[in-house]
N, C-alpha and C. Protein backbone atom coordinates (compact mmCIF):
# COMPACT_ATOMS: atom_id res chain seq x y z
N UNK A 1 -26.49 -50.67 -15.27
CA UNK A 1 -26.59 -51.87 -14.46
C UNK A 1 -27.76 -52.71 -14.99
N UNK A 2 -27.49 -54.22 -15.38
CA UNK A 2 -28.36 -54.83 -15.44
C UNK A 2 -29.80 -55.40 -14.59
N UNK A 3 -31.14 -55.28 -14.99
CA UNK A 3 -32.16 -55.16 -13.91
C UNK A 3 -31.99 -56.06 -13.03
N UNK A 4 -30.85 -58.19 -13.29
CA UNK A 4 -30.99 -58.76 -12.56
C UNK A 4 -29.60 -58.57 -11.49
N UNK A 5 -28.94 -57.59 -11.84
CA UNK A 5 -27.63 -57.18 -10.95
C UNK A 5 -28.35 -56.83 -9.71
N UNK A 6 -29.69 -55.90 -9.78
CA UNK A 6 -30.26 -55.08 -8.94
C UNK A 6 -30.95 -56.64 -7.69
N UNK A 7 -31.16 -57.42 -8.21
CA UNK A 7 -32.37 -58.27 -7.42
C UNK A 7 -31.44 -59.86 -7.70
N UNK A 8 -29.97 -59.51 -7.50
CA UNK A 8 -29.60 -60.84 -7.27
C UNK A 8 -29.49 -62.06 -6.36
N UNK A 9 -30.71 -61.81 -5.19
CA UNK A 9 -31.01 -62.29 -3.55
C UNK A 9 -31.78 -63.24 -4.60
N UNK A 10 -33.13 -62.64 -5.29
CA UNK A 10 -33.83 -63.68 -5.78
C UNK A 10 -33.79 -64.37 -7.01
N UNK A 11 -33.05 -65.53 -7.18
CA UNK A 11 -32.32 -65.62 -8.53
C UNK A 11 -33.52 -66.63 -9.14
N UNK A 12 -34.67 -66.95 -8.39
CA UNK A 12 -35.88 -67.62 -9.68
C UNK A 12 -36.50 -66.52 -9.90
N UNK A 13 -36.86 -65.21 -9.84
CA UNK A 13 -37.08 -64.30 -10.32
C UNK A 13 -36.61 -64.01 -11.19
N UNK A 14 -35.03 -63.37 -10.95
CA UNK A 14 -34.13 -63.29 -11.58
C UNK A 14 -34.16 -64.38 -12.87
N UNK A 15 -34.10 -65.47 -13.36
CA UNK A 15 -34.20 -66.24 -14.29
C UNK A 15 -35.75 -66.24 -14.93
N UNK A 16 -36.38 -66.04 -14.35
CA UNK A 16 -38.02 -65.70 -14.53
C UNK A 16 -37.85 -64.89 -16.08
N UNK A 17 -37.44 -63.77 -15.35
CA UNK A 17 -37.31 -62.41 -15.94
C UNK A 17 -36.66 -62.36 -17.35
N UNK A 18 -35.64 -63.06 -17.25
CA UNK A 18 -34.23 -63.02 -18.14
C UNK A 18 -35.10 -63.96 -19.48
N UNK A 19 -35.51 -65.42 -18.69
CA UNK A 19 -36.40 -65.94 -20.09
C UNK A 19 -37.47 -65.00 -20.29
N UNK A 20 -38.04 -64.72 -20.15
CA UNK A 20 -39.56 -64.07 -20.32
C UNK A 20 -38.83 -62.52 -21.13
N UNK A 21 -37.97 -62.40 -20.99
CA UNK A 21 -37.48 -61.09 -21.89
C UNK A 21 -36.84 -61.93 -23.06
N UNK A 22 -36.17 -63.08 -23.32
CA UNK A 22 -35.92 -63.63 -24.57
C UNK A 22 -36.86 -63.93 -24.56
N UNK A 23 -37.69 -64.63 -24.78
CA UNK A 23 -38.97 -65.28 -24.98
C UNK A 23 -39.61 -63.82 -25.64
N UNK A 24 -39.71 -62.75 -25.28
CA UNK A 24 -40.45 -61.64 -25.68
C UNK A 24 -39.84 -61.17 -27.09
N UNK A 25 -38.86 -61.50 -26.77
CA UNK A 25 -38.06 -60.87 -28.18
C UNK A 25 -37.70 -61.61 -29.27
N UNK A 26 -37.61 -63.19 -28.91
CA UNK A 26 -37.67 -64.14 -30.04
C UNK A 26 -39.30 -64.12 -30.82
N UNK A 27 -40.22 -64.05 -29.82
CA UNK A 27 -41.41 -63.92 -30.41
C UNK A 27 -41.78 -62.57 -31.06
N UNK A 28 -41.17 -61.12 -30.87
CA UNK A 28 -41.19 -60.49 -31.31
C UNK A 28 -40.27 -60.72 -32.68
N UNK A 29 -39.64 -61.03 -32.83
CA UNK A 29 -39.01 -61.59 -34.66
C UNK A 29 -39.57 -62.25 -35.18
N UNK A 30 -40.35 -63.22 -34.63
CA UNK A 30 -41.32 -64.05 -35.55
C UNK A 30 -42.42 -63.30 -35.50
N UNK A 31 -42.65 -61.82 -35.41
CA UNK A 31 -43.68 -61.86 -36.06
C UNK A 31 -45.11 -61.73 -34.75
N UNK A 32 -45.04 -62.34 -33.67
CA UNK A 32 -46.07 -62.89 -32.70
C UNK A 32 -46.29 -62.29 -31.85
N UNK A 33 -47.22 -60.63 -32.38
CA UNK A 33 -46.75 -59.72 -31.25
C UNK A 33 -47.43 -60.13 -30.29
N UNK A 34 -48.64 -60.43 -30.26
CA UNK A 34 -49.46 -61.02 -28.79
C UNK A 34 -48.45 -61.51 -28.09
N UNK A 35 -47.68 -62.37 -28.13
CA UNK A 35 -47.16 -63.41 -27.68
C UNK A 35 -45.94 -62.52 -26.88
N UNK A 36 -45.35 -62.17 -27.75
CA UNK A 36 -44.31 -60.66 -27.59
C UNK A 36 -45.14 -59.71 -26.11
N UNK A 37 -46.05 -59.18 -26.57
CA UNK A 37 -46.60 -58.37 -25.42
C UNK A 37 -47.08 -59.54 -24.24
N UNK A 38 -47.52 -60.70 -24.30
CA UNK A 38 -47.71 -61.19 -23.22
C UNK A 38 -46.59 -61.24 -22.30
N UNK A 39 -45.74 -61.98 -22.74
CA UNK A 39 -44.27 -61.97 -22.45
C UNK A 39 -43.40 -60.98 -21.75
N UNK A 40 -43.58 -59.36 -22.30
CA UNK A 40 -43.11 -58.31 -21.89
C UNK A 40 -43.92 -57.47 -20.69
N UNK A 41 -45.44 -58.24 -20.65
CA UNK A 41 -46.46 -57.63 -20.06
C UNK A 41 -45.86 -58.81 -18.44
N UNK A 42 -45.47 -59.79 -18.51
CA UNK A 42 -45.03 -60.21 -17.69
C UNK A 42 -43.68 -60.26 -16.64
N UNK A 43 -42.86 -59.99 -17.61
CA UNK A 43 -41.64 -59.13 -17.06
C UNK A 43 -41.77 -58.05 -16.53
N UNK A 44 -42.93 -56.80 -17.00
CA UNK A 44 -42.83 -55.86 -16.02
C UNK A 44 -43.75 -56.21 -15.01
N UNK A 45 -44.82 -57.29 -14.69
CA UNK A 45 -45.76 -57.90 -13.57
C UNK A 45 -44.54 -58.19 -12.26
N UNK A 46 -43.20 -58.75 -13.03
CA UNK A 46 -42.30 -59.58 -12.36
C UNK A 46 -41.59 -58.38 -11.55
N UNK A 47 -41.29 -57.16 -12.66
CA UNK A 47 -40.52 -56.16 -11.74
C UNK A 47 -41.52 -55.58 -10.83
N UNK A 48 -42.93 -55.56 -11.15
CA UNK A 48 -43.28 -54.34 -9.69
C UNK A 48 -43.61 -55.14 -9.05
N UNK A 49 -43.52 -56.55 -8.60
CA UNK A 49 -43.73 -57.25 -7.61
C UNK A 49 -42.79 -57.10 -6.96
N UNK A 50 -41.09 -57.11 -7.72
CA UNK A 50 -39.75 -57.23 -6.99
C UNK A 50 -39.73 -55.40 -6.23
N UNK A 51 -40.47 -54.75 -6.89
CA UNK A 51 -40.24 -53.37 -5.93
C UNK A 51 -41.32 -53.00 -5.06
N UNK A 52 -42.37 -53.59 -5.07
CA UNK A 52 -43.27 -53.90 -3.77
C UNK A 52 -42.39 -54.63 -3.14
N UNK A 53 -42.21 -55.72 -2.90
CA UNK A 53 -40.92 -56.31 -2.20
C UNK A 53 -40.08 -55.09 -1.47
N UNK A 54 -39.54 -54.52 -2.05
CA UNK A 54 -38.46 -53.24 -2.13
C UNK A 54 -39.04 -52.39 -1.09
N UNK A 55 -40.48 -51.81 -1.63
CA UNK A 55 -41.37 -50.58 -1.08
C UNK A 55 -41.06 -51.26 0.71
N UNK A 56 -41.44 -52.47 0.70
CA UNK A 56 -42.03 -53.21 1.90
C UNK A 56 -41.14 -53.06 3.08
N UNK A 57 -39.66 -52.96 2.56
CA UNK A 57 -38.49 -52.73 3.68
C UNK A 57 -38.23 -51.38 4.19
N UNK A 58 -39.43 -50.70 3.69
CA UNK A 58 -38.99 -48.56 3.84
C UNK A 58 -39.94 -48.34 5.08
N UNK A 59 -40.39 -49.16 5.56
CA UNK A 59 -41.63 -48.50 6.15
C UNK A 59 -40.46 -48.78 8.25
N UNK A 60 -40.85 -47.46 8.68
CA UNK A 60 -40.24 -47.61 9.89
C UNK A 60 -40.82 -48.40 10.70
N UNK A 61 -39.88 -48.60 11.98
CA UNK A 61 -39.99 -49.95 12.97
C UNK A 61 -40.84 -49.05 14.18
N UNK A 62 -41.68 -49.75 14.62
CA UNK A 62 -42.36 -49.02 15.70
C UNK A 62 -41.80 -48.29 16.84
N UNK A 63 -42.57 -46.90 16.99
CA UNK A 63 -42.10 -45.90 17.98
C UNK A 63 -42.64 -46.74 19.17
N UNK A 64 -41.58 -45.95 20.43
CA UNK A 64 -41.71 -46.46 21.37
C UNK A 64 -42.95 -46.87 21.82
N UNK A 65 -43.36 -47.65 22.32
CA UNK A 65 -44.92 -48.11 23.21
C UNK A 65 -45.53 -49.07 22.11
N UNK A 66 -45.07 -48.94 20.47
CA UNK A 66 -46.07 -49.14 19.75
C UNK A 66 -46.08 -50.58 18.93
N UNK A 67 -46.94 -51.35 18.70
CA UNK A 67 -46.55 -52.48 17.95
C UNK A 67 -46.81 -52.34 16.69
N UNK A 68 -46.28 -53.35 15.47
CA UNK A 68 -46.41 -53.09 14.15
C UNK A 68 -46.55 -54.52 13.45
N UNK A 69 -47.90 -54.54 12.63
CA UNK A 69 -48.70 -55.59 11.77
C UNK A 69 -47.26 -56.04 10.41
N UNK A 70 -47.37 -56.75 10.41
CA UNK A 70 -46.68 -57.61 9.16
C UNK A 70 -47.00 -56.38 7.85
N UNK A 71 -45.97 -56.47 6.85
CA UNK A 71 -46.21 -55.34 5.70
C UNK A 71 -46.72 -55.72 4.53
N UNK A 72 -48.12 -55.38 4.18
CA UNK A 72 -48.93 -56.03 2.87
C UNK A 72 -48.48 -55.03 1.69
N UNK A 73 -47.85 -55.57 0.92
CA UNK A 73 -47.58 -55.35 -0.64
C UNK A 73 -48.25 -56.24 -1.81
N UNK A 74 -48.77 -54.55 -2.72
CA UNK A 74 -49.28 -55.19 -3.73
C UNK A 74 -48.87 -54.96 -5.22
N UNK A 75 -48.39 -55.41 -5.91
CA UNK A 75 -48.18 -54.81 -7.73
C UNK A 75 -49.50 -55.21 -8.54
N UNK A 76 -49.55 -54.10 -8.75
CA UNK A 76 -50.94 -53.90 -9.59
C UNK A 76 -50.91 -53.69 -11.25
N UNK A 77 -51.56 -54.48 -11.60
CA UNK A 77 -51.31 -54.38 -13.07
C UNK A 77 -52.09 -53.24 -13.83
N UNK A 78 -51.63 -52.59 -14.63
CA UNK A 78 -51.68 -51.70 -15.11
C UNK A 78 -53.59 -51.85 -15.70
N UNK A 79 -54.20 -52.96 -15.73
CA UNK A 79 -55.82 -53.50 -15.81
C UNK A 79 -56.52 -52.96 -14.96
N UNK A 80 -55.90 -53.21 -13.53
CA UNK A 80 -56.81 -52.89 -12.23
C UNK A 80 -55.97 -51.45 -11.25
N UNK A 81 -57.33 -51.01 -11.36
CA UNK A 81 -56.92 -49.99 -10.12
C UNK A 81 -55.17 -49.02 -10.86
N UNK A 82 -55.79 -48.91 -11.77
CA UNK A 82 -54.79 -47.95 -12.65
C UNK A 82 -53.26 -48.30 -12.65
N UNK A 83 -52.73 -49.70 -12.09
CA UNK A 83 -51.53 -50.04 -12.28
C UNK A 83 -50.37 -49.33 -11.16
N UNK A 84 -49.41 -49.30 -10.56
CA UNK A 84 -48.86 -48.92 -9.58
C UNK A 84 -48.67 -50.01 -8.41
N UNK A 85 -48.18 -49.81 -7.39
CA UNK A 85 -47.65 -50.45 -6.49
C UNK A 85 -48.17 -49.82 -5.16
N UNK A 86 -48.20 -50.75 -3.79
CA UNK A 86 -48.94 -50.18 -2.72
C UNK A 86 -48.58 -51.12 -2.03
N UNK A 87 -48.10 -50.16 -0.88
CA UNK A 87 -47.54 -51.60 0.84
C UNK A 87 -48.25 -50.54 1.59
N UNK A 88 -48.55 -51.55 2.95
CA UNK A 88 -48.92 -50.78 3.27
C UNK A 88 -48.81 -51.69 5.32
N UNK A 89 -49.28 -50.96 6.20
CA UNK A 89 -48.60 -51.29 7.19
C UNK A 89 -49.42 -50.84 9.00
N UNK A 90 -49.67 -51.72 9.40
CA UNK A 90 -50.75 -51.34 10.76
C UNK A 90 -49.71 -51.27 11.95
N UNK A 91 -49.88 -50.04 13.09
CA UNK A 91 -49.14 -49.81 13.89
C UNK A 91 -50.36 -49.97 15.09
N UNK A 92 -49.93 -50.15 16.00
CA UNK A 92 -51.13 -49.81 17.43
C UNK A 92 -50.61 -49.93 18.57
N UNK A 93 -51.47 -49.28 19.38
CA UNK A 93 -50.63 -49.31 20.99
C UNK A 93 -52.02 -49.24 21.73
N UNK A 94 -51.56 -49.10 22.58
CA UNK A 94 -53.67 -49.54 23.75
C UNK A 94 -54.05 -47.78 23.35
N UNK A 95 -55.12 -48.07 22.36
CA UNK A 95 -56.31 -47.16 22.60
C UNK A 95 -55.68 -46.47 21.12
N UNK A 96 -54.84 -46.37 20.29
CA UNK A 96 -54.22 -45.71 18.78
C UNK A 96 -54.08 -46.92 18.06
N UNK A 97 -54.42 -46.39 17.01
CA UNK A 97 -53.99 -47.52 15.82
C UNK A 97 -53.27 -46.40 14.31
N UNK A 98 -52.65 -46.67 13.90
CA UNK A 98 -52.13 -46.25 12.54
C UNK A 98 -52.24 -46.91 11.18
N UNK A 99 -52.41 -46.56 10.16
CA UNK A 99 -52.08 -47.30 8.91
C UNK A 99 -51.14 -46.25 8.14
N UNK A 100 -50.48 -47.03 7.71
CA UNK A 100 -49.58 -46.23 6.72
C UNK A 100 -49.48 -46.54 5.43
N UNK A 101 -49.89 -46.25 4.30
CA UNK A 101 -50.07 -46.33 2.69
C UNK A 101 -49.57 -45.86 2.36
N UNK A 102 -48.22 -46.69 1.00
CA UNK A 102 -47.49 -45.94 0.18
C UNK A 102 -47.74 -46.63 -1.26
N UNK A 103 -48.21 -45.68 -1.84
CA UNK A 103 -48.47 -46.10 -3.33
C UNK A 103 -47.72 -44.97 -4.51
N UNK A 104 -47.20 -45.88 -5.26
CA UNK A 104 -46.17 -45.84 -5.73
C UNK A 104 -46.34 -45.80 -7.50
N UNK A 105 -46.31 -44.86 -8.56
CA UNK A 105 -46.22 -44.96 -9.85
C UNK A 105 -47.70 -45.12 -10.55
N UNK A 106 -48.49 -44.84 -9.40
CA UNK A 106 -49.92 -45.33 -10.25
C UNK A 106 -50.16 -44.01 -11.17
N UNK A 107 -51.14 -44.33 -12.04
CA UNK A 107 -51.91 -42.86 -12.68
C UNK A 107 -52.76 -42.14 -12.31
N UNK A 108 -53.45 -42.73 -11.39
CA UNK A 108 -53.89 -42.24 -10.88
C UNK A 108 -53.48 -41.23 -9.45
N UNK A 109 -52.54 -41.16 -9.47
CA UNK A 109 -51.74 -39.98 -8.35
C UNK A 109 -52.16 -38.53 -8.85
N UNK A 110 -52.07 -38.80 -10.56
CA UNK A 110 -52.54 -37.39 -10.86
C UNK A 110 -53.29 -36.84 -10.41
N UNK A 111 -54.81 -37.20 -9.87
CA UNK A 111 -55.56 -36.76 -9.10
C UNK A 111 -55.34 -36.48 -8.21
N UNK A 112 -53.97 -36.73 -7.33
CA UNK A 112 -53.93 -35.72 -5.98
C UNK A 112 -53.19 -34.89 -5.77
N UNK A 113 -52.53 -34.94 -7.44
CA UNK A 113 -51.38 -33.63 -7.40
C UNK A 113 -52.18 -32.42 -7.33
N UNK A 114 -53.31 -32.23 -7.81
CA UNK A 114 -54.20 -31.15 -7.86
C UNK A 114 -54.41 -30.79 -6.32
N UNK A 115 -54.46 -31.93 -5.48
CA UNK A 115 -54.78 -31.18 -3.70
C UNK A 115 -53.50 -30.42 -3.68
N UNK A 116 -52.19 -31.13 -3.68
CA UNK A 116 -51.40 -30.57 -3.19
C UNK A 116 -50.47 -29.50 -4.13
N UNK A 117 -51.11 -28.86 -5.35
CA UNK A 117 -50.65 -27.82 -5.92
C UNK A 117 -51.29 -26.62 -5.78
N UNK A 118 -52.67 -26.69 -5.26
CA UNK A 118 -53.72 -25.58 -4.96
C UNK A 118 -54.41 -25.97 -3.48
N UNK A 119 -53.57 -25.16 -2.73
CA UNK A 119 -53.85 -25.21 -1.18
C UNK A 119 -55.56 -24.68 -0.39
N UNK A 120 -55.54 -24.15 -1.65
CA UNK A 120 -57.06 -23.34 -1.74
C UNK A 120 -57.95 -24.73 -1.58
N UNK A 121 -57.73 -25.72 -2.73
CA UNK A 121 -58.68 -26.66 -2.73
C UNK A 121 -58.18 -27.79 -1.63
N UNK A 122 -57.25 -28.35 -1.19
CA UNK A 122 -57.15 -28.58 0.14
C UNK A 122 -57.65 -28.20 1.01
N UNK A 123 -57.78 -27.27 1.40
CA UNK A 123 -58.57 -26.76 2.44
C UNK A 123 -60.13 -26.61 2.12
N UNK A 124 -60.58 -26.98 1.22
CA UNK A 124 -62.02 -26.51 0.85
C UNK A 124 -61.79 -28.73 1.57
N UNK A 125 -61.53 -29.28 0.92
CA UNK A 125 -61.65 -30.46 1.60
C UNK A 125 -61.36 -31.03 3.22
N UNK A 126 -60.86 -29.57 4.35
CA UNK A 126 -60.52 -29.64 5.49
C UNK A 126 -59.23 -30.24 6.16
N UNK A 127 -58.56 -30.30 4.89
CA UNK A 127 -57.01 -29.94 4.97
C UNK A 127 -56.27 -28.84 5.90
N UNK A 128 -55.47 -28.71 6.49
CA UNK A 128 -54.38 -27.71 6.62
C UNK A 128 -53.08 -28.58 5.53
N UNK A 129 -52.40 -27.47 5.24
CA UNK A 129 -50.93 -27.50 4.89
C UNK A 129 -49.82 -27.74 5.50
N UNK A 130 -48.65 -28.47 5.42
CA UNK A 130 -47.81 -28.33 6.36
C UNK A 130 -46.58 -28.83 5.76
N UNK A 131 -45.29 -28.40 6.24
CA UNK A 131 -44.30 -29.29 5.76
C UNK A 131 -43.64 -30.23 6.17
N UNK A 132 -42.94 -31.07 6.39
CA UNK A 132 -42.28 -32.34 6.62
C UNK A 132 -40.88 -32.85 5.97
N UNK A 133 -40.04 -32.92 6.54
CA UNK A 133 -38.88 -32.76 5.88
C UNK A 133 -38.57 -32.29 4.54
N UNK A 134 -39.06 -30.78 4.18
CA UNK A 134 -39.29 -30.22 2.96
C UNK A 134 -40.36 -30.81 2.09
N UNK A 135 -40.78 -31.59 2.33
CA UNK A 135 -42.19 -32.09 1.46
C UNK A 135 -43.31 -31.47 1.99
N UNK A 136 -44.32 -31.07 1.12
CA UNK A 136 -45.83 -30.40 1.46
C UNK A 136 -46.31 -31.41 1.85
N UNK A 137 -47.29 -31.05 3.25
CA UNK A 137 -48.15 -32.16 3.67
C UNK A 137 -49.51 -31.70 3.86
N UNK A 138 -50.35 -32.58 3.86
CA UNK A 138 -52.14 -32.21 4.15
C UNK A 138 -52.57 -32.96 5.28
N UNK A 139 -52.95 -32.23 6.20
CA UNK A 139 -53.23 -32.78 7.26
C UNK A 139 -55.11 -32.92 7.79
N UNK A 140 -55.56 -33.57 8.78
CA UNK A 140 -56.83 -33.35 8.21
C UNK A 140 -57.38 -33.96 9.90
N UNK A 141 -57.98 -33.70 10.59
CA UNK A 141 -58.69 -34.08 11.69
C UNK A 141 -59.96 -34.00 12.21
N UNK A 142 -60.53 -35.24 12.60
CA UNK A 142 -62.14 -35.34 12.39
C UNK A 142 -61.76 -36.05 14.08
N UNK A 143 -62.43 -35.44 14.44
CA UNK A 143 -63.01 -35.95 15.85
C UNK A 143 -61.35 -36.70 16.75
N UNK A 144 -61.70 -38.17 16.67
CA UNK A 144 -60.49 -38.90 17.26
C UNK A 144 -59.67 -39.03 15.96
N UNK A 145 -59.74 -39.08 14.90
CA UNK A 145 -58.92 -39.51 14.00
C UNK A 145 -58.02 -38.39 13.22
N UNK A 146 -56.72 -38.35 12.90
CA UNK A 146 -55.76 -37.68 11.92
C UNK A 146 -55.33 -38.70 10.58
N UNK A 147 -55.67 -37.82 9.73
CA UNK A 147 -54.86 -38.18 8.65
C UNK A 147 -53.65 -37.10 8.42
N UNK A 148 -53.02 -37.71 7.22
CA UNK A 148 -51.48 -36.97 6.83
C UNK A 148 -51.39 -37.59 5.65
N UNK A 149 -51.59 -36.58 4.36
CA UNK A 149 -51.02 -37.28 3.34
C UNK A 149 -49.81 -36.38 2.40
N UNK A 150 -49.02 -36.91 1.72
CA UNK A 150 -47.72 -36.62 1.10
C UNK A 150 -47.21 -36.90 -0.08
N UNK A 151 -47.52 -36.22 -0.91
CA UNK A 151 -46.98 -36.55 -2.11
C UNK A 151 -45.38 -36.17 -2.85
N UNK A 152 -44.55 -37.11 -3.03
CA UNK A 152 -43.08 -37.57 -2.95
C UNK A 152 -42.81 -37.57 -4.16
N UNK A 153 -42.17 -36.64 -5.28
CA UNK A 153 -41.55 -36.66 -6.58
C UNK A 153 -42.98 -36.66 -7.55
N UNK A 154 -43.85 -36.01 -6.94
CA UNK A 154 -44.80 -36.61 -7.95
C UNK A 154 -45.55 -38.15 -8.54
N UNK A 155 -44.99 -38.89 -7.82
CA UNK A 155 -45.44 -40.45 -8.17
C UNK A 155 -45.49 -41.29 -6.87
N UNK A 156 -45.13 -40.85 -5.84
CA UNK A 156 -45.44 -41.18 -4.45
C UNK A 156 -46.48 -40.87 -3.49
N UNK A 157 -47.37 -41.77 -3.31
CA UNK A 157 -47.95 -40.78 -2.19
C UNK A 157 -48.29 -41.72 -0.89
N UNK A 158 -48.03 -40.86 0.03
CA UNK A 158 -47.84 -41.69 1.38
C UNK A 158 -49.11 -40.87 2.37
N UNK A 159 -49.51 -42.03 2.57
CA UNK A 159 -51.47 -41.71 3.71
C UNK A 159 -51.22 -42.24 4.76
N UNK A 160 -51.39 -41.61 5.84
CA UNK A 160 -50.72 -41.96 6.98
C UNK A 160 -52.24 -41.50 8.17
N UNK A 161 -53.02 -42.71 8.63
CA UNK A 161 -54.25 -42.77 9.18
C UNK A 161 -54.43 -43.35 10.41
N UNK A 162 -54.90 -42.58 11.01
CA UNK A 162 -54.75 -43.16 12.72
C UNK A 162 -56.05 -42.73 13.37
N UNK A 163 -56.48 -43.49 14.38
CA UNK A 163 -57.49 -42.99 15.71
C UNK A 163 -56.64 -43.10 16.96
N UNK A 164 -56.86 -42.27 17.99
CA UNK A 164 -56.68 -42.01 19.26
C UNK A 164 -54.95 -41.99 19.01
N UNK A 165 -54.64 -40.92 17.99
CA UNK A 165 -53.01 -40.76 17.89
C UNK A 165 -52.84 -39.17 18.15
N UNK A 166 -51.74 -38.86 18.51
CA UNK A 166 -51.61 -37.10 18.35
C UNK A 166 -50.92 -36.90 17.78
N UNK A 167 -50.97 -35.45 17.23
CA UNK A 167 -50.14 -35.10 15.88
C UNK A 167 -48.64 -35.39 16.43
N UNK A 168 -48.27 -35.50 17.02
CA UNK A 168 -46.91 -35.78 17.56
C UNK A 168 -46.53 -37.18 16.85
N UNK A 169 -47.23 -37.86 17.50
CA UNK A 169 -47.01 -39.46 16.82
C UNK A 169 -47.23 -39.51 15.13
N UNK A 170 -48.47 -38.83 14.75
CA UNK A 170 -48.47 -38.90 13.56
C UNK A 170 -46.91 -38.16 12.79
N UNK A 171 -46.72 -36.90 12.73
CA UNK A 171 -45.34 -36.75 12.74
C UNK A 171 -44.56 -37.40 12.59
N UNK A 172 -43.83 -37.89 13.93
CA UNK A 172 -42.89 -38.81 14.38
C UNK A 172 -42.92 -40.02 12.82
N UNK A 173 -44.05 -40.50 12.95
CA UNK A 173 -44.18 -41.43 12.13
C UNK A 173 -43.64 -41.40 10.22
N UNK A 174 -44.20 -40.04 10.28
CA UNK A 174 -43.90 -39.67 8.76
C UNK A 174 -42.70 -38.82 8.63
N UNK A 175 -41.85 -38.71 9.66
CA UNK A 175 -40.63 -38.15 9.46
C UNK A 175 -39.79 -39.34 9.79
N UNK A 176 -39.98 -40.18 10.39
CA UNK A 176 -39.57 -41.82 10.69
C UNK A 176 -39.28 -42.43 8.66
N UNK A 177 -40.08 -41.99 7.98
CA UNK A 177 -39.85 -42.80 6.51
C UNK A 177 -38.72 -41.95 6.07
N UNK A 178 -37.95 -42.71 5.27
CA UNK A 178 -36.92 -42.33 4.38
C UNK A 178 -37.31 -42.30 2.91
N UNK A 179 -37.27 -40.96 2.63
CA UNK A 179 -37.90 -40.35 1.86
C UNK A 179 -37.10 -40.25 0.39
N UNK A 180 -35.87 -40.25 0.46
CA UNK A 180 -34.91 -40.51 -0.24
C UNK A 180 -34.94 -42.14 -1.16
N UNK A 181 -34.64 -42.74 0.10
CA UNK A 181 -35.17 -44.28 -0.26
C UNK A 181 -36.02 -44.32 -1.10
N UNK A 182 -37.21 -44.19 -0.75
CA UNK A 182 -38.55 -44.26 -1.63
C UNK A 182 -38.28 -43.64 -2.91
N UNK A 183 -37.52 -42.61 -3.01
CA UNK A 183 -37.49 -41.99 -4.31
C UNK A 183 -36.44 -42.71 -5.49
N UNK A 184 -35.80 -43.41 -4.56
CA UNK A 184 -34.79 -44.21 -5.65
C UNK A 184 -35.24 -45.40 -6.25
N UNK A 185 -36.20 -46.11 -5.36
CA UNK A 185 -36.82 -46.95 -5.69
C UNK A 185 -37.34 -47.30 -7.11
């Protein structure tokens, strides 16, 4: 399937893309690789914006009682902050608040495959373990606040941060994402 078959809603993207990939490759025959890599360095700027976009529609609709903040997505260039993708999303109800972070393809994930392959060192950081629709989870509680974090195929990882929430809600919340989704993405 062609990449603009996938994202044919936004067709100045879509045309964005399509020149900026000839454009990459005519300049790549002449010779002009700068020009070539600028070009190609922009087409993929163009796709992880269109799958932040994407990321932005996965995130669930608020549990009962609860309201939910507009969804901030970002594509990050591979310059800053190690490149990858990140939406992310505020829930609250009187007296709880949530955030939910999903970041997506960075290189830096490698660093947290290490929590969640050695449970030993999770817990030296005040982790428990847990599972979630077959995914390993790290759970973590300081006073009023829970975290929950989840790492998804190896290149996903979803942080899920709240005050005055109970593990119930937190739960609820991270079994609320479609996990599948995210992975096709």
């Amino acid at each position: 399937m062609l990449p603009g078959a996938l994202f044919a809603d936004d067709a100045e993207t879509n045309t964005d893309i399509r020149q900026a990939i000839t454009e990459g490759n005519r300049a790549y025959e002449a010779g002009e690789l700068s020009q070539a890599a600028a070009q190609f360095d922009y087409v993929a700027t163009l796709l992880r914006q269109l799958q932040a976009g994407e990321l932005g529609t996965l995130f669930p609709e608020p549990l009962a009682g609860w309201q939910a903040e507009n969804v901030d997505t970002q594509a990050g260039s591979a310059a800053f902050f190690g490149g990858g993708i990140n939406a992310s999303r505020r829930y609250h109800k009187e007296g709880a608040s949530l955030d939910i972070s999903i970041t997506k393809d960075s290189p830096l994930l490698q660093t947290m495959a290490v929590l969640f392959t050695n449970p030993s060192m999770a817990a030296m950081g005040g982790y428990r373990m847990k599972r979630i629709k077959g995914q390993t989870a790290m759970v973590k509680e300081e006073g009023n606040s829970r975290e929950l974090q989840m790492l998804i195929a190896n290149r996903i990882l979803l942080q899920l941060s709240g005050r005055g929430i109970t593990e119930e809600d937190l739960n609820a919340y991270a079994e609320a994402l479609d996990m599948d989704a995210l992975t096709r993405l």
